[in-house]
N, C-alpha and C. Protein backbone atom coordinates (compact mmCIF):
# COMPACT_ATOMS: atom_id res chain seq x y z
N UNK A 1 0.85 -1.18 0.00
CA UNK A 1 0.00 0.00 0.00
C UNK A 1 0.90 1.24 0.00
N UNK A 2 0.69 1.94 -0.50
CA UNK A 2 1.23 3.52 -0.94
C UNK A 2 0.82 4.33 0.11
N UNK A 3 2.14 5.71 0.18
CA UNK A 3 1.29 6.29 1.86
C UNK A 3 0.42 7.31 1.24
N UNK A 4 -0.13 7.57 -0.06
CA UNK A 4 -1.11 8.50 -0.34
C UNK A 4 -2.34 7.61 -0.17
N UNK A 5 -2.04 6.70 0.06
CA UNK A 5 -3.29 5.64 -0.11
C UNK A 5 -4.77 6.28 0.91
N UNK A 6 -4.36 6.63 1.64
CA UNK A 6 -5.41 7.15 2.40
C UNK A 6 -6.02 8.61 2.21
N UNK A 7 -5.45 9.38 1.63
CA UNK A 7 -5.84 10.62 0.70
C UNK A 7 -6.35 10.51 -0.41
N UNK A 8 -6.47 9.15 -1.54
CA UNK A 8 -6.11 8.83 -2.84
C UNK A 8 -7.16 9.82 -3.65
N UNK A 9 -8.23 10.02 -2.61
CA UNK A 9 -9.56 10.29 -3.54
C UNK A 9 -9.21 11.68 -3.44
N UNK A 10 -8.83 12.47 -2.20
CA UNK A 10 -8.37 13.84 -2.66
C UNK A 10 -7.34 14.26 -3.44
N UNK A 11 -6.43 13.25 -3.27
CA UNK A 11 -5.51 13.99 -4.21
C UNK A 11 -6.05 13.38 -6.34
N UNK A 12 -6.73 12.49 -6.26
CA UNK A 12 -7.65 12.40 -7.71
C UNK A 12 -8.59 13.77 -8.00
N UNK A 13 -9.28 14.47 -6.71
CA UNK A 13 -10.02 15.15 -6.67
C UNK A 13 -9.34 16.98 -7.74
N UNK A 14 -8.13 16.60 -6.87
CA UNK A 14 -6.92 17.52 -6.89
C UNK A 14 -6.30 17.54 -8.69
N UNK A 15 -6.22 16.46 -8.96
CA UNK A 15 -5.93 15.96 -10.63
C UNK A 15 -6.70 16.70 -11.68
N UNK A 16 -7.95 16.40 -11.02
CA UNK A 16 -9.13 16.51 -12.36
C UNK A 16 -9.46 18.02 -11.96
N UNK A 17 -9.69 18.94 -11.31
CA UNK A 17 -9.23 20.05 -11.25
C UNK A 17 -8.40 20.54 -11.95
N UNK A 18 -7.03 20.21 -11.78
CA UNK A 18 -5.98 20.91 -12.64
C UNK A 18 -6.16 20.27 -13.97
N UNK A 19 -6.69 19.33 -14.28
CA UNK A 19 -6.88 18.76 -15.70
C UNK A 19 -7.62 19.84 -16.13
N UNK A 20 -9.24 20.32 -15.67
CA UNK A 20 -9.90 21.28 -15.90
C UNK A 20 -9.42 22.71 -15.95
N UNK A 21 -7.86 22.76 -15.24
CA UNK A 21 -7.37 24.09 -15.78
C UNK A 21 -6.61 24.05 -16.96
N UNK A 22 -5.86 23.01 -17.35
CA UNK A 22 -5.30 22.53 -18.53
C UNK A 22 -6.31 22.83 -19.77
N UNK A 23 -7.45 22.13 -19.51
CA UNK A 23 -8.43 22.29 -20.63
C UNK A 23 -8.85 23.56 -20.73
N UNK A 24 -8.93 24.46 -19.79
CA UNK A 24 -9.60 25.73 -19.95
C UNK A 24 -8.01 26.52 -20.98
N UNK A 25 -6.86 26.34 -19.98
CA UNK A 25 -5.88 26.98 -20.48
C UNK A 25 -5.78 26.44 -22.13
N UNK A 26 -6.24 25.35 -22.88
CA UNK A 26 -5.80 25.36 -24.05
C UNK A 26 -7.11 26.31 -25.13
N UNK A 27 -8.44 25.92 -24.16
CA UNK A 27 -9.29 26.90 -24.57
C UNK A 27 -8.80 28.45 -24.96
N UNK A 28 -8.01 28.83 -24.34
CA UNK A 28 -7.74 30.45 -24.10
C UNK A 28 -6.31 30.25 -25.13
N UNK A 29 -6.24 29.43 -25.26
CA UNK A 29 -5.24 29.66 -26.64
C UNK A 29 -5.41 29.23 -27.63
N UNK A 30 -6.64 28.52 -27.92
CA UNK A 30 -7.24 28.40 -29.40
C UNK A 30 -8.52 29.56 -29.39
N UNK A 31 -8.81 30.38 -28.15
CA UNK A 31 -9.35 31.46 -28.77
C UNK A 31 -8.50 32.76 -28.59
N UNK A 32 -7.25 32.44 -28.85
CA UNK A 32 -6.33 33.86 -29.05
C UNK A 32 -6.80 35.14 -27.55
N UNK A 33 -6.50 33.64 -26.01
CA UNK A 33 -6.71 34.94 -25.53
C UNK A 33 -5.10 35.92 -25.37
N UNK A 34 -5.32 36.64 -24.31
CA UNK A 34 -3.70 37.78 -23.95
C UNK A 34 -3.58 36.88 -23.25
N UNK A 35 -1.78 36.96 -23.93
CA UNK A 35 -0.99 36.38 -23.72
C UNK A 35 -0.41 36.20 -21.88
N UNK A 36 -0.80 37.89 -21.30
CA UNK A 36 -0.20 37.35 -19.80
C UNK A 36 -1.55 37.01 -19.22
N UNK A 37 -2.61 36.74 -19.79
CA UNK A 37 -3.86 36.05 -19.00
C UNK A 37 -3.38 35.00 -19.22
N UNK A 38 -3.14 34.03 -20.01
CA UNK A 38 -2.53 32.58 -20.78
C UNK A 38 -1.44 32.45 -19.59
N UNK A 39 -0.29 33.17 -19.13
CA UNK A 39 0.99 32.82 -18.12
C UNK A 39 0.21 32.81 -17.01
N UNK A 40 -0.16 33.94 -16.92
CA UNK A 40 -1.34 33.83 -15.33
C UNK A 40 -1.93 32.33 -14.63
N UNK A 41 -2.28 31.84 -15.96
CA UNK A 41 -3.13 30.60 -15.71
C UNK A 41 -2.05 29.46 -15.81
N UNK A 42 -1.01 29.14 -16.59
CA UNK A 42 -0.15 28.53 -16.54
C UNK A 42 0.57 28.76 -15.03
N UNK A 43 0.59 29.52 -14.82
CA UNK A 43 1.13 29.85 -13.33
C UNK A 43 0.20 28.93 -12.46
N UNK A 44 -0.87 29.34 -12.43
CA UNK A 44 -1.51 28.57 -11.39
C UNK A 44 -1.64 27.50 -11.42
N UNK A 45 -1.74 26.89 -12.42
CA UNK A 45 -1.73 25.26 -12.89
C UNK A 45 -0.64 24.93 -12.15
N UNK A 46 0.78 25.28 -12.51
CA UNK A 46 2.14 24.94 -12.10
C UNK A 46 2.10 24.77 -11.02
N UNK A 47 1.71 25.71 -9.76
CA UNK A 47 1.50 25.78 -8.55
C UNK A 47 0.89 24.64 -7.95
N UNK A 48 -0.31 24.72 -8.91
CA UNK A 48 -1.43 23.74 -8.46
C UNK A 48 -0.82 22.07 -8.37
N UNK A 49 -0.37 21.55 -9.46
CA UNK A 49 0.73 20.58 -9.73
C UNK A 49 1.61 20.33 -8.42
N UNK A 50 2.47 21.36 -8.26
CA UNK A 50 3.33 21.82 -7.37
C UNK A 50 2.81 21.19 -5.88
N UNK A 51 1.77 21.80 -5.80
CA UNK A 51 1.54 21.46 -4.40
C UNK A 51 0.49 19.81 -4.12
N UNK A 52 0.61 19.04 -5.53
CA UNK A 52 0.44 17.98 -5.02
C UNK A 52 1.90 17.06 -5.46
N UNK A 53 2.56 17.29 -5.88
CA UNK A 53 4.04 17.01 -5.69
C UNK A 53 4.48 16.93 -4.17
N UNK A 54 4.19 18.39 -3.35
CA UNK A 54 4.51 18.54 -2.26
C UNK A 54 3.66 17.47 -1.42
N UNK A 55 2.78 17.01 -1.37
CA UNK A 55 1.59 16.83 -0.60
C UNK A 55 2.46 15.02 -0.74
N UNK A 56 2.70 14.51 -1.66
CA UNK A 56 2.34 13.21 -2.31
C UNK A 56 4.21 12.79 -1.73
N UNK A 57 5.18 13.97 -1.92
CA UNK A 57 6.24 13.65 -0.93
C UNK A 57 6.65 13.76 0.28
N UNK A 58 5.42 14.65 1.19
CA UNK A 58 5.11 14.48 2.18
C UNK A 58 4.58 12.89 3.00
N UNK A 59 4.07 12.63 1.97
CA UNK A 59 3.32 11.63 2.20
C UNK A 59 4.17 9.97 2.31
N UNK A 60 5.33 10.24 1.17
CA UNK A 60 6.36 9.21 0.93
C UNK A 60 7.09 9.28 1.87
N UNK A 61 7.56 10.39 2.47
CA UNK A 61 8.58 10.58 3.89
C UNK A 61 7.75 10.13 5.01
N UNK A 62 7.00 10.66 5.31
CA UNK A 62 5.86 9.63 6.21
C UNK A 62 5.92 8.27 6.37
N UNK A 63 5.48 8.01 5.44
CA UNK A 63 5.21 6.50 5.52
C UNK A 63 6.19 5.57 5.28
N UNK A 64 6.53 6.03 3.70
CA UNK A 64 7.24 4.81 2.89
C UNK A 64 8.77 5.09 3.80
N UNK A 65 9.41 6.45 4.08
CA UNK A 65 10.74 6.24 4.04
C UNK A 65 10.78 6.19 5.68
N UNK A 66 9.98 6.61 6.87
CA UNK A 66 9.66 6.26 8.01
C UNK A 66 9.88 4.78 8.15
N UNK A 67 8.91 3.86 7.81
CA UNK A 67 8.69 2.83 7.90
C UNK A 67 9.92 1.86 7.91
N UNK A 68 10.60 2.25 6.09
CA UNK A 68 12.11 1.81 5.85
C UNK A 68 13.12 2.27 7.14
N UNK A 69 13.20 3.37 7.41
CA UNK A 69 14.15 3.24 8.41
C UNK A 69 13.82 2.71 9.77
N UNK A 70 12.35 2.72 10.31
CA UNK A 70 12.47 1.60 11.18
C UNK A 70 12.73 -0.12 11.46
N UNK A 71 13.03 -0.54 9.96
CA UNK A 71 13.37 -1.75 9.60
C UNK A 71 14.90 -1.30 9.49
N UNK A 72 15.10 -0.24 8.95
CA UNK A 72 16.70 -0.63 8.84
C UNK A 72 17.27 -0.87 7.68
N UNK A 73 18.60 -0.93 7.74
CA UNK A 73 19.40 -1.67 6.42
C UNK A 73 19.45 -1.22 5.73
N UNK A 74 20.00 -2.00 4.70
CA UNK A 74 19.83 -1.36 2.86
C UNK A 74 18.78 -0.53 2.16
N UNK A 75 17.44 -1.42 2.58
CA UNK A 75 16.28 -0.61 2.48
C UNK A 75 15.62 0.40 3.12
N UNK A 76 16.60 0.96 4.03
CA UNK A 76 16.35 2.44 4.64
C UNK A 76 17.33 3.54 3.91
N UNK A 77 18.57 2.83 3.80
CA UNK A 77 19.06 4.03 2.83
C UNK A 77 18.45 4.53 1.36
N UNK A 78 17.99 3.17 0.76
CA UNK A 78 17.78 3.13 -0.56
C UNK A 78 16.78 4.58 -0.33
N UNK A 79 15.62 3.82 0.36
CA UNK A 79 14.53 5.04 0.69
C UNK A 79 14.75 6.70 0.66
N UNK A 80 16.32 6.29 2.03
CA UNK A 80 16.29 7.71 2.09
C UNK A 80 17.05 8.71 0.82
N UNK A 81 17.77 8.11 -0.13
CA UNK A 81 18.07 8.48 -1.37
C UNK A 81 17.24 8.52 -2.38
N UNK A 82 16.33 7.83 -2.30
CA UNK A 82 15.14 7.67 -3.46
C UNK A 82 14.43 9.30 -3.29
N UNK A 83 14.31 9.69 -1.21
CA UNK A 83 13.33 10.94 -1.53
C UNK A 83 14.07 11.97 -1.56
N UNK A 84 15.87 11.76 -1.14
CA UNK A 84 16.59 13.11 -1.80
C UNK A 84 16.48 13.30 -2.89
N UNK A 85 16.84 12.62 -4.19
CA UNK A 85 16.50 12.32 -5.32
C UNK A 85 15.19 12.99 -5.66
N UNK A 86 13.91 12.65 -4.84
CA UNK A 86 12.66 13.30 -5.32
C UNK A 86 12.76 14.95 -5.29
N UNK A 87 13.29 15.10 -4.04
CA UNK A 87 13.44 16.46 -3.65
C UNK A 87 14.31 17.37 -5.02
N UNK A 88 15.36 16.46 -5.13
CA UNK A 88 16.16 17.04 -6.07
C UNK A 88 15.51 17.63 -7.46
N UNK A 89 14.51 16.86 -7.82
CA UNK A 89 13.68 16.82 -9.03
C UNK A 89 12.87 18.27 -8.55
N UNK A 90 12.14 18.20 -7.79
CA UNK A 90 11.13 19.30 -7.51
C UNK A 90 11.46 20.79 -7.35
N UNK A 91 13.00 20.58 -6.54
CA UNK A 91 13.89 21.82 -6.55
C UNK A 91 14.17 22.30 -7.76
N UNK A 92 14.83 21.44 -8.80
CA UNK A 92 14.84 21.97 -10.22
C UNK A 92 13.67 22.22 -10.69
N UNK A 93 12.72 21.89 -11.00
CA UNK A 93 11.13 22.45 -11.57
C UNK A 93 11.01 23.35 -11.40
């Protein structure tokens, strides 16, 4: 089991939302809207994204990499490199 597992339906909730800003945002550029209304909304999308990135590696440090280091071993480091690694990704974005 996954540690979003217990959120799953909000953070789906969270998806189809930003899907619905995606779709609006391509709306506004097949009807030629302005251009910084178009970034505006790309902005918020990004954000929006953003903060279930945040939410969903919150969620992995919690559980998944918690868990690993109370077992220990190989499979606690792996963990704890897997979510520097995540971090690393999100910092660049």
């Amino acid at each position: 089991m996954h540690g979003y597992s217990g959120d799953k339906q909000a953070y789906l909730t969270r998806l189809r939302r930003i899907e619905g800003q995606i779709r609006g945002l391509q709306r506004m550029v097949d009807d030629d809207a302005y251009c910084i209304d178009v970034l505006t909304q790309v902005s918020a999308a990004t954000r929006a994204l953003q903060a279930v990135a945040l939410g969903l590696l919150e969620e992995h440090i919690s559980h998944c990499v918690a868990d690993a280091i109370n077992v220990g071993g190989p499979e606690a480091e792996a963990k704890v490199k897997e979510a520097s690694a995540a971090i690393a990704r999100l910092v660049r974005s």
